[in-house]
Protein backbone atom coordinates (compact mmCIF):
# COMPACT_ATOMS: atom_id res chain seq x y z
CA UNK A 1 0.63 -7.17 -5.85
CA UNK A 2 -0.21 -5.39 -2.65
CA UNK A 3 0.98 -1.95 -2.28
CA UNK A 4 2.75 -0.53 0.67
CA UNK A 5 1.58 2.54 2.24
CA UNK A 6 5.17 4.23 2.32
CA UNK A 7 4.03 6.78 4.70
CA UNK A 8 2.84 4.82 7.38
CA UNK A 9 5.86 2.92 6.76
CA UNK A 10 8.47 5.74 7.49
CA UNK A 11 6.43 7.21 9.86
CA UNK A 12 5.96 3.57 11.97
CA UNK A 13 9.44 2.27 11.70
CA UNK A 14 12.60 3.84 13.20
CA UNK A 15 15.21 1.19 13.38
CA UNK A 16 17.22 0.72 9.71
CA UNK A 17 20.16 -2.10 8.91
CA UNK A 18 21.19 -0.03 5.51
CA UNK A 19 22.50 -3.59 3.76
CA UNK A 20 25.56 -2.51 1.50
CA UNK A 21 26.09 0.77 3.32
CA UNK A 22 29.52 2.34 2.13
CA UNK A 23 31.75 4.87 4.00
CA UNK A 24 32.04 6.85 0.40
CA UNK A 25 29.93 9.96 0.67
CA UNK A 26 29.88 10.12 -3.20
CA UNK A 27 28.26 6.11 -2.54
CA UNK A 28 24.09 6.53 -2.63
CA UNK A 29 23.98 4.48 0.05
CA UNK A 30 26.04 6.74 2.30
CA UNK A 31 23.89 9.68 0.80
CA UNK A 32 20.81 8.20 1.76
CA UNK A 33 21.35 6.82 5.35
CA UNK A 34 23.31 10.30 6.16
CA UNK A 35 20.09 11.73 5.29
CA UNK A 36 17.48 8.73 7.27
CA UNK A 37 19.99 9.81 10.02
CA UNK A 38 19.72 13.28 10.19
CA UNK A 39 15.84 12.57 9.73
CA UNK A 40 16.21 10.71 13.41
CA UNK A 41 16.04 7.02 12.09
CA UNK A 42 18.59 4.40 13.96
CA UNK A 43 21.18 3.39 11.26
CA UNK A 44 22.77 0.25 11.56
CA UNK A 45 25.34 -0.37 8.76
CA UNK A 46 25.38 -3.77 7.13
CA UNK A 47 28.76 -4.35 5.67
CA UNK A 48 31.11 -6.79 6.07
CA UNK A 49 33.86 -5.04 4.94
CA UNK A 50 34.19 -1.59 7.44
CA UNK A 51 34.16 -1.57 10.83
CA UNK A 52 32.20 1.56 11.31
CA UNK A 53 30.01 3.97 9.31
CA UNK A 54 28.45 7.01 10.97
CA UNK A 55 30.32 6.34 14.20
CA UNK A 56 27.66 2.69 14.22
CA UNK A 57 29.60 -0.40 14.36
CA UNK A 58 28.77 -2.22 10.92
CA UNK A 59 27.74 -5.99 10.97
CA UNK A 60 28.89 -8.62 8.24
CA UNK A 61 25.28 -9.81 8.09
CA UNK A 62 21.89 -8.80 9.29
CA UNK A 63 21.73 -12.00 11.64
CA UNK A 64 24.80 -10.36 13.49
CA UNK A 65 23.14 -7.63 14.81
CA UNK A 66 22.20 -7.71 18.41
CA UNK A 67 18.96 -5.81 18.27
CA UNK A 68 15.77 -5.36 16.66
CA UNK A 69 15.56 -4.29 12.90
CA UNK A 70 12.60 -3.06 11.68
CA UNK A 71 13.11 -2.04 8.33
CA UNK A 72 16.00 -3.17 5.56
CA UNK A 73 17.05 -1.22 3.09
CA UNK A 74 18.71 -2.74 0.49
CA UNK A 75 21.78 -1.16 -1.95
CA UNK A 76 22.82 -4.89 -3.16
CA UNK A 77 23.03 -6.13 -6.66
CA UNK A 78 19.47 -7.77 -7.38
CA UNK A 79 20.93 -11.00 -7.65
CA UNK A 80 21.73 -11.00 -3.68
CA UNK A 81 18.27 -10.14 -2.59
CA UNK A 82 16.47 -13.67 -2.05
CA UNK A 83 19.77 -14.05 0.58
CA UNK A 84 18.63 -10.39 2.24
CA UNK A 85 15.09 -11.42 2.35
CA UNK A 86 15.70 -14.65 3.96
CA UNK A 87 17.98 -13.08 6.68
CA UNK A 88 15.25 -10.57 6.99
CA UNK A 89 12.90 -12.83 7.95
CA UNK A 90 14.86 -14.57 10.29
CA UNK A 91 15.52 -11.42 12.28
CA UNK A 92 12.07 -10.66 12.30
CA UNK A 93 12.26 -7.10 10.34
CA UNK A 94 9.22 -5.94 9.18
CA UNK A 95 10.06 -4.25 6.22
CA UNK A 96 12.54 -5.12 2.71
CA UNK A 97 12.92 -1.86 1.05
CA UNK A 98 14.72 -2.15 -2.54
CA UNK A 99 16.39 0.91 -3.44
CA UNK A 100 16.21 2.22 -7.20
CA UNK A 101 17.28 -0.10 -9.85
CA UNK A 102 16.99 -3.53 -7.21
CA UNK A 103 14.24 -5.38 -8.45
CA UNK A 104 13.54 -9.15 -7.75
CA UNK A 105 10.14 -10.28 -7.62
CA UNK A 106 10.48 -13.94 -6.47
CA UNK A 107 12.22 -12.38 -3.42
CA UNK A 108 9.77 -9.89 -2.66
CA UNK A 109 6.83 -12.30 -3.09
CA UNK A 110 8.55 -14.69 -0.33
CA UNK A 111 8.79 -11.19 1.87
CA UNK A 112 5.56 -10.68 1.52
CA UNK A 113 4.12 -14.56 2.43
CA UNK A 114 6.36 -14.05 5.57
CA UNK A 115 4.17 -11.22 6.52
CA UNK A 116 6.91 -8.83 5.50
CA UNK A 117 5.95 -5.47 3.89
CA UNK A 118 8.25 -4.74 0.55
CA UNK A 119 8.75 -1.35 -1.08
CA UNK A 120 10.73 -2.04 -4.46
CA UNK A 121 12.37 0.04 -6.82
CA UNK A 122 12.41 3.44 -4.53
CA UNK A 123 14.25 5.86 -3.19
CA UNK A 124 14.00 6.08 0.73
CA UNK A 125 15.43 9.46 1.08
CA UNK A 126 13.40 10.29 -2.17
CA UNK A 127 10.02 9.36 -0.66
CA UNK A 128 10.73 9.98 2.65
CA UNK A 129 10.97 13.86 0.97
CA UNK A 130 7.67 13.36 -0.51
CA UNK A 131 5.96 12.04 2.35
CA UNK A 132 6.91 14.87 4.90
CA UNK A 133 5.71 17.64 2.34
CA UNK A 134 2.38 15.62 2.27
């Protein structure tokens, strides 16, 4: 398995669809992307059920959303991830990121044949700290 030079990778992409991004600030998810947001990344919310997060209009799906999205980071149950991927692909994102504790390795490998990079089992906000004090 092939692995990702996370640097490069939050250093190259700007654009984020945060897939299961809540309005809760206790949430991870909303701790995270309030963070990628601060850090001057684009944060689209993926969420079918709020209409807004962050002042951002949230989408029910990744296909829904009218512009380019260069990486996904996913806070879904693992069990929803070979859905994620293949909507990922589709919109021609060029990065699956699997936050702690979402794993699925089928999913990732069919990323990864579409020419997508994955970074699984990781913290964005966690190695997006380690990365700037590199």
């Amino acid at each position: 398995m092939q692995v990702p030079d996370i640097k490069e990778i939050l250093t190259k992409y700007r654009t984020v669809a945060v897939v299961g991004l809540s309005p809760d600030a206790g949430k991870p998810s909303h701790e995270v992307a309030a963070y990628l947001k601060r850090a001057g990344y684009r944060i689209i919310p993926v969420n079918p059920a709020v209409a807004e997060v962050f002042g951002e209009k949230s989408y029910p799906t990744l296909a829904e959303i009218p512009e380019p999205v260069e990486i996904v980071d996913v806070f879904r149950r693992s069990e929803f991830v070979p859905e994620i991927v293949e909507q990922a692909i589709a919109k021609g994102a060029k990065v699956v990121w699997l936050q702690e504790g979402v794993i699925h390795a089928e999913a990732a490998r069919r990323a990864r044949e579409a020419g997508l990079e994955v970074v699984m089992d990781r913290c964005m906000l966690k190695e997006h700290v380690k990365a700037v004090k590199r």
